[in-house]
Protein backbone atom coordinates (compact mmCIF):
# COMPACT_ATOMS: atom_id res chain seq x y z
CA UNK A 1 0.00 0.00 0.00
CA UNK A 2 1.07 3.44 -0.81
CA UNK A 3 1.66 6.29 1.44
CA UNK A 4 -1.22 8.00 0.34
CA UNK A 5 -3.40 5.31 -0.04
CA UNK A 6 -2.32 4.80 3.65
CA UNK A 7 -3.27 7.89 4.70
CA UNK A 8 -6.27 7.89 3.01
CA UNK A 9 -7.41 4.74 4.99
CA UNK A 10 -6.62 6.41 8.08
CA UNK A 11 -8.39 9.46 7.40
CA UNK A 12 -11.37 7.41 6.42
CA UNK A 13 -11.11 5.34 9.40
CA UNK A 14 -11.13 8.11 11.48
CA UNK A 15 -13.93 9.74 9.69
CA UNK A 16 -15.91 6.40 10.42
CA UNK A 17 -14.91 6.79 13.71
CA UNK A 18 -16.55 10.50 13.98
CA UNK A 19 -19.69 9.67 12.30
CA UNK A 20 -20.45 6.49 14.64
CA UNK A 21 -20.05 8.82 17.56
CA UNK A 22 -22.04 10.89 15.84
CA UNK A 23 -24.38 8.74 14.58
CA UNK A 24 -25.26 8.07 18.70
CA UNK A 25 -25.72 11.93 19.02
CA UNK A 26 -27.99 12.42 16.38
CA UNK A 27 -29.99 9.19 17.15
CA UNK A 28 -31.05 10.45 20.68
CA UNK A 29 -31.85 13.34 19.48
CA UNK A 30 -34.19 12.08 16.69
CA UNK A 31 -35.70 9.43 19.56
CA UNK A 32 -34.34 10.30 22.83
CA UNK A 33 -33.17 7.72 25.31
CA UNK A 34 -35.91 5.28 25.16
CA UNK A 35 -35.02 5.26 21.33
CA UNK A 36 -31.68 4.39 22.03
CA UNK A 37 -32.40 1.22 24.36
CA UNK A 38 -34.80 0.17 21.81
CA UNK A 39 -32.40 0.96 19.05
CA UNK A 40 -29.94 -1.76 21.29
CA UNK A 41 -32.49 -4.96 20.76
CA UNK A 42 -32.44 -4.37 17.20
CA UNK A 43 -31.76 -7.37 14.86
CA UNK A 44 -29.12 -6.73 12.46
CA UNK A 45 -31.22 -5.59 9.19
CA UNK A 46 -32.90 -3.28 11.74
CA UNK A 47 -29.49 -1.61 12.81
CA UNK A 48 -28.29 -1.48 9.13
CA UNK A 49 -31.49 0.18 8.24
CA UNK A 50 -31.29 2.61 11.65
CA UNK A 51 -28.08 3.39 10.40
CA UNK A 52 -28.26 4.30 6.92
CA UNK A 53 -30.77 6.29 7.76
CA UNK A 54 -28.66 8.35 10.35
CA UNK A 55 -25.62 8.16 7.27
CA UNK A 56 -27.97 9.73 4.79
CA UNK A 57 -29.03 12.22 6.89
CA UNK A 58 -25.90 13.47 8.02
CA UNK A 59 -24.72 13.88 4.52
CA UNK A 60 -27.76 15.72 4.07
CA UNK A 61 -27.26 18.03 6.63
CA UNK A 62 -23.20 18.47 7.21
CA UNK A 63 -24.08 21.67 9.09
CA UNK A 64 -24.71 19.82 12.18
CA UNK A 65 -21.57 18.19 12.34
CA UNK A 66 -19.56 20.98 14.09
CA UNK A 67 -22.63 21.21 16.28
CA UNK A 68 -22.92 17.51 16.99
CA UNK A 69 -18.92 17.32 17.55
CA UNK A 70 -18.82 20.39 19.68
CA UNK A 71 -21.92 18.68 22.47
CA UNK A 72 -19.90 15.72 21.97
CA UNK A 73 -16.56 17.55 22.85
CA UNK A 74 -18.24 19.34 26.00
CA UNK A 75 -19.85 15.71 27.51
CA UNK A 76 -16.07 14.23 27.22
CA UNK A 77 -14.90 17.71 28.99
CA UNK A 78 -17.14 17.48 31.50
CA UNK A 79 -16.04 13.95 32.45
CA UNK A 80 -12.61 14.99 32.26
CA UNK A 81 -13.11 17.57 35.17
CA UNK A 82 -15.95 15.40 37.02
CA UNK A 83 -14.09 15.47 40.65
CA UNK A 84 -11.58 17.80 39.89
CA UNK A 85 -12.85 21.00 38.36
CA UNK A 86 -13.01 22.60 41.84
CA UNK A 87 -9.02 21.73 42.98
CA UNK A 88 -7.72 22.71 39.48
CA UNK A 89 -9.59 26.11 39.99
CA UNK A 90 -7.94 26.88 43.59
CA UNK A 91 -5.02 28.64 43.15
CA UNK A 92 -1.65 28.66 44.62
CA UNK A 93 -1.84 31.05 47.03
CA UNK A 94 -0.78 34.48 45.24
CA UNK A 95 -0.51 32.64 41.31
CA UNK A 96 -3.62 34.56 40.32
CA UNK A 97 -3.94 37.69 37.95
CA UNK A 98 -6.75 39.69 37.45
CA UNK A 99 -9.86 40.46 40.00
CA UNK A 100 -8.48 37.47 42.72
CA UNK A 101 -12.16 37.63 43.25
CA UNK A 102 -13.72 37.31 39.98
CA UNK A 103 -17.02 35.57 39.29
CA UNK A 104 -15.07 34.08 36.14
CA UNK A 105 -12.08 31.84 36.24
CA UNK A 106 -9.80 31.19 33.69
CA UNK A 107 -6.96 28.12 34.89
CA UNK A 108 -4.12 28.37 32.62
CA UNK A 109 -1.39 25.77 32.50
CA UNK A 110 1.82 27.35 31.41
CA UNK A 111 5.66 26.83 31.43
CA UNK A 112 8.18 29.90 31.77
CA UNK A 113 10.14 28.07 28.77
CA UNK A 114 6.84 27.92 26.70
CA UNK A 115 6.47 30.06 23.44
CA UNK A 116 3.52 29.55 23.06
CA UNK A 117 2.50 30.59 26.67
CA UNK A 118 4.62 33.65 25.87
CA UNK A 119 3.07 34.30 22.35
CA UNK A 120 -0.82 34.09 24.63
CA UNK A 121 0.47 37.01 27.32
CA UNK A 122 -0.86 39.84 24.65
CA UNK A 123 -4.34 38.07 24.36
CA UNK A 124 -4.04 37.25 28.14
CA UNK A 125 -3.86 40.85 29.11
CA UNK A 126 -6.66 42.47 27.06
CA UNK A 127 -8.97 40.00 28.03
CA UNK A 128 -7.90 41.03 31.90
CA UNK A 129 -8.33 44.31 31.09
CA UNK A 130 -11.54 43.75 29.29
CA UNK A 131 -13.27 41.23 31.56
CA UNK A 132 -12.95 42.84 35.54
CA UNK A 133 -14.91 39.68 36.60
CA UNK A 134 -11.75 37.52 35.36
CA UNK A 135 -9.82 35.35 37.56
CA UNK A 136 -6.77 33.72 36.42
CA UNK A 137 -5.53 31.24 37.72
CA UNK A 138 -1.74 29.82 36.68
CA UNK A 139 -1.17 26.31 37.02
CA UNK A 140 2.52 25.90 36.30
CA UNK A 141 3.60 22.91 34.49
CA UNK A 142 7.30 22.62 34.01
CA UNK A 143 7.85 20.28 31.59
CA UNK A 144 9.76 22.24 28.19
CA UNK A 145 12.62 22.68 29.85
CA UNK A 146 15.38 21.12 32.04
CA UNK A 147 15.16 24.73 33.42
CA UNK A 148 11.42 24.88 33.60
CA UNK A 149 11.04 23.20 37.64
CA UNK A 150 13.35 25.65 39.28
CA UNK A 151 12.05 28.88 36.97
CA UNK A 152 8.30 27.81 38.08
CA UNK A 153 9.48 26.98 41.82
CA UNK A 154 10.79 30.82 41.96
CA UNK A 155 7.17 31.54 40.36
CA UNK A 156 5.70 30.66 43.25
CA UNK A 157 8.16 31.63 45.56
CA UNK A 158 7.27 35.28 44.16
CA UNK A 159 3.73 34.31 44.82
CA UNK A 160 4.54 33.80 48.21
CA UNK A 161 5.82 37.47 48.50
CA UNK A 162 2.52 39.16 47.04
CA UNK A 163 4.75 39.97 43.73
CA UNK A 164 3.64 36.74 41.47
CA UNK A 165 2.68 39.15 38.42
CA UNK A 166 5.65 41.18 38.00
CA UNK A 167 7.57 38.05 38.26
CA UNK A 168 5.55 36.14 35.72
CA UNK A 169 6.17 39.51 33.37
CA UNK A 170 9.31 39.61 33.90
CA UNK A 171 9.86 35.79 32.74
CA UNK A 172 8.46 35.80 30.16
CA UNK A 173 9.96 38.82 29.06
CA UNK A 174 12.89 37.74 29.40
CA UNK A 175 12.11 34.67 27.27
CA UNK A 176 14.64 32.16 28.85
CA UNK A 177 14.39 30.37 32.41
CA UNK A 178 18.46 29.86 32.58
CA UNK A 179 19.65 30.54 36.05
CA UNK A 180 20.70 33.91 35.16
CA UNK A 181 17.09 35.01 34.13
CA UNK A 182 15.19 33.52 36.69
CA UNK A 183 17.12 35.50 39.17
CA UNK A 184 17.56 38.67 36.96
CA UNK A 185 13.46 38.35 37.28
CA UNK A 186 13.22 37.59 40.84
CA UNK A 187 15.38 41.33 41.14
CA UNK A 188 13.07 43.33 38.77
CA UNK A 189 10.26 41.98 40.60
CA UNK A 190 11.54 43.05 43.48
CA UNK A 191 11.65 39.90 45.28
CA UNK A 192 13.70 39.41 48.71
CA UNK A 193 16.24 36.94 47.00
CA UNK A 194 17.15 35.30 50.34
CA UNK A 195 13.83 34.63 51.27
CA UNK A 196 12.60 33.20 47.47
CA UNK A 197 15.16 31.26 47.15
CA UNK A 198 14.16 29.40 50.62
CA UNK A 199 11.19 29.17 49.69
CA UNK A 200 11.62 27.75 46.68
CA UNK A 201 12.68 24.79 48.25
CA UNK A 202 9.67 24.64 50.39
CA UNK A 203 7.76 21.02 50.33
CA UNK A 204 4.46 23.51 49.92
CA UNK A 205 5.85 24.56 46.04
CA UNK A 206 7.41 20.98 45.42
CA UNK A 207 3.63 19.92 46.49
CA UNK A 208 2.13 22.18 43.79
CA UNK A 209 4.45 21.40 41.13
CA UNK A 210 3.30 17.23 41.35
CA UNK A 211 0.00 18.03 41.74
CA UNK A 212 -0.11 20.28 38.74
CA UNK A 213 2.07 17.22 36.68
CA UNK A 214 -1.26 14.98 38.17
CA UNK A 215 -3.96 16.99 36.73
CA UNK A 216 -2.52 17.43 33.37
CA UNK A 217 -1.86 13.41 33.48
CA UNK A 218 -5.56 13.33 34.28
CA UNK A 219 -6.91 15.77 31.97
CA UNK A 220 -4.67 14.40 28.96
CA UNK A 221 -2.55 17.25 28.42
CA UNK A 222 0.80 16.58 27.03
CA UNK A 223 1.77 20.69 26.61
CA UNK A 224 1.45 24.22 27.55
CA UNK A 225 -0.42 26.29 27.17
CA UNK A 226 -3.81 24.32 28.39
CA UNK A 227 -6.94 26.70 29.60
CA UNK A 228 -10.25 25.36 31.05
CA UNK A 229 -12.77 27.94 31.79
CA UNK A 230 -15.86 26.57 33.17
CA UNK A 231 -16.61 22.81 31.85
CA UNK A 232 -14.84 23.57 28.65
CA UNK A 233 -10.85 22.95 28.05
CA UNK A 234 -9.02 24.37 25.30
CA UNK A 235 -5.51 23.58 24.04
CA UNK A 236 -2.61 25.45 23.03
CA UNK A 237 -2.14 28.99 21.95
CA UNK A 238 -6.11 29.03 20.76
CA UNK A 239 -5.66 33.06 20.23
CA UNK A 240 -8.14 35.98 22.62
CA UNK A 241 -11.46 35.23 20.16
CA UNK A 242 -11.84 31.69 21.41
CA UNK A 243 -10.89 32.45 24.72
CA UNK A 244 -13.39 35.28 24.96
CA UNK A 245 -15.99 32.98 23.45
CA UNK A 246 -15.15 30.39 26.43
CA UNK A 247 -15.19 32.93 29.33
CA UNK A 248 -18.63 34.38 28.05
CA UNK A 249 -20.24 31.18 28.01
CA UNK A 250 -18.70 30.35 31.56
CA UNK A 251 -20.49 33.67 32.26
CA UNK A 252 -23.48 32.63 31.39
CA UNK A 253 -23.98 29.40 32.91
């Protein structure tokens, strides 16, 4: 088999894949539950005929799709944070920006070392400044770096002086999380240096930093940045429109 014709079967494959999923979505809501239990003592021919009737209407009407995938992204989201949406939304004491008491929170996963989480601080700060209900939340996941643990342990080592924002600036700013940045940060930050460093070492930020590594385990991240407002996660640098859209429908419910 060629490459192509490869990748064609695993596009296919997947599409298959899609469609069945949504083939369940549509199907409840064409019949609703009792439908579906029905729908599950079927005899083959009936499930054939069940189901080419779901196929052809799909291709009838491919505007539902993104609908249909979107519910079916939220109900796997929502399991996802079943149990844990409340801990991943309590900060480290001090690793908040924005209105500490907002209505809204935003939880962003980030890494000092990240470009990406460094490419998302102009979006981040606009929608701070245009959302006064906002609460963010940074969850710090070292995990670009070799550099990354000890930048993010100073992170909240700042936190623990009342100056985790200028520190967070100043990181990524600087763009690198050597040693020589982390503590040319921690001075335009103002930090005590002493006392951050100390508490650096503390078994309250080592704590943080494991627990942070289990929720992304958890959640099924595998890089920064990650966001979850709400019941909804998004990955990666997803730009200040979708974020905006995701905070306004946390709003709302």
């Amino acid at each position: 088999m060629t490459e192509t014709a490869m990748n064609v079967a695993a596009s296919r494959s997947r599409l298959y894949f899609v469609l069945g999923g949504l083939a369940l979505t549509v199907l409840g809501a064409l019949g609703g539950w009792a439908f579906e239990r029905n729908r599950m003592d079927m005899g083959p021919g009936q499930k054939a005929a069940t189901e080419k009737v779901v196929h052809d209407y799909l291709l009838e009407h491919p505007e539902i799709l993104p609908e249909a995938i979107d519910k079916l992204r939220q109900k796997e989201n929502a399991k996802l944070l079943a149990g844990i949406a409340d801990k991943v939304a309590a900060p480290y004491p001090g690793a908040v920006m924005g209105n500490p008491a907002g209505a809204v929170t935003l939880v962003e996963f980030s890494d000092f070392a990240c470009t990406f989480c460094r490419q998302s601080e102009g979006a981040l700060a606009e929608l701070i400044k245009e959302n006064p209900d906002l609460k963010v939340v940074i969850r710090h996941l070292p995990i670009i770096a070799p550099t990354s643990p000890a930048a993010a342990a100073m992170g909240l080592a700042a936190a623990d002086q009342g100056k985790y924002v200028a520190f967070h600036q100043a990181m990524f700013a600087a763009g690198r999380t050597d040693p020589a940045s982390v503590e040319a940060a921690a001075r335009v930050s103002g930090l005590d240096l002493a006392r951050a460093h100390a508490d650096a070492q503390r078994p309250a930020v080592r704590a943080e930093l494991e627990a942070n590594l289990a929720f992304a385990r958890e959640l099924g991240f595998n890089g920064t940045p990650a966001w979850i407002v709400g019941n909804q996660i998004l990955q990666g640098a997803v730009g200040k429109e979708a974020l905006a859209r995701a905070i306004a429908t946390a709003r709302k419910s």
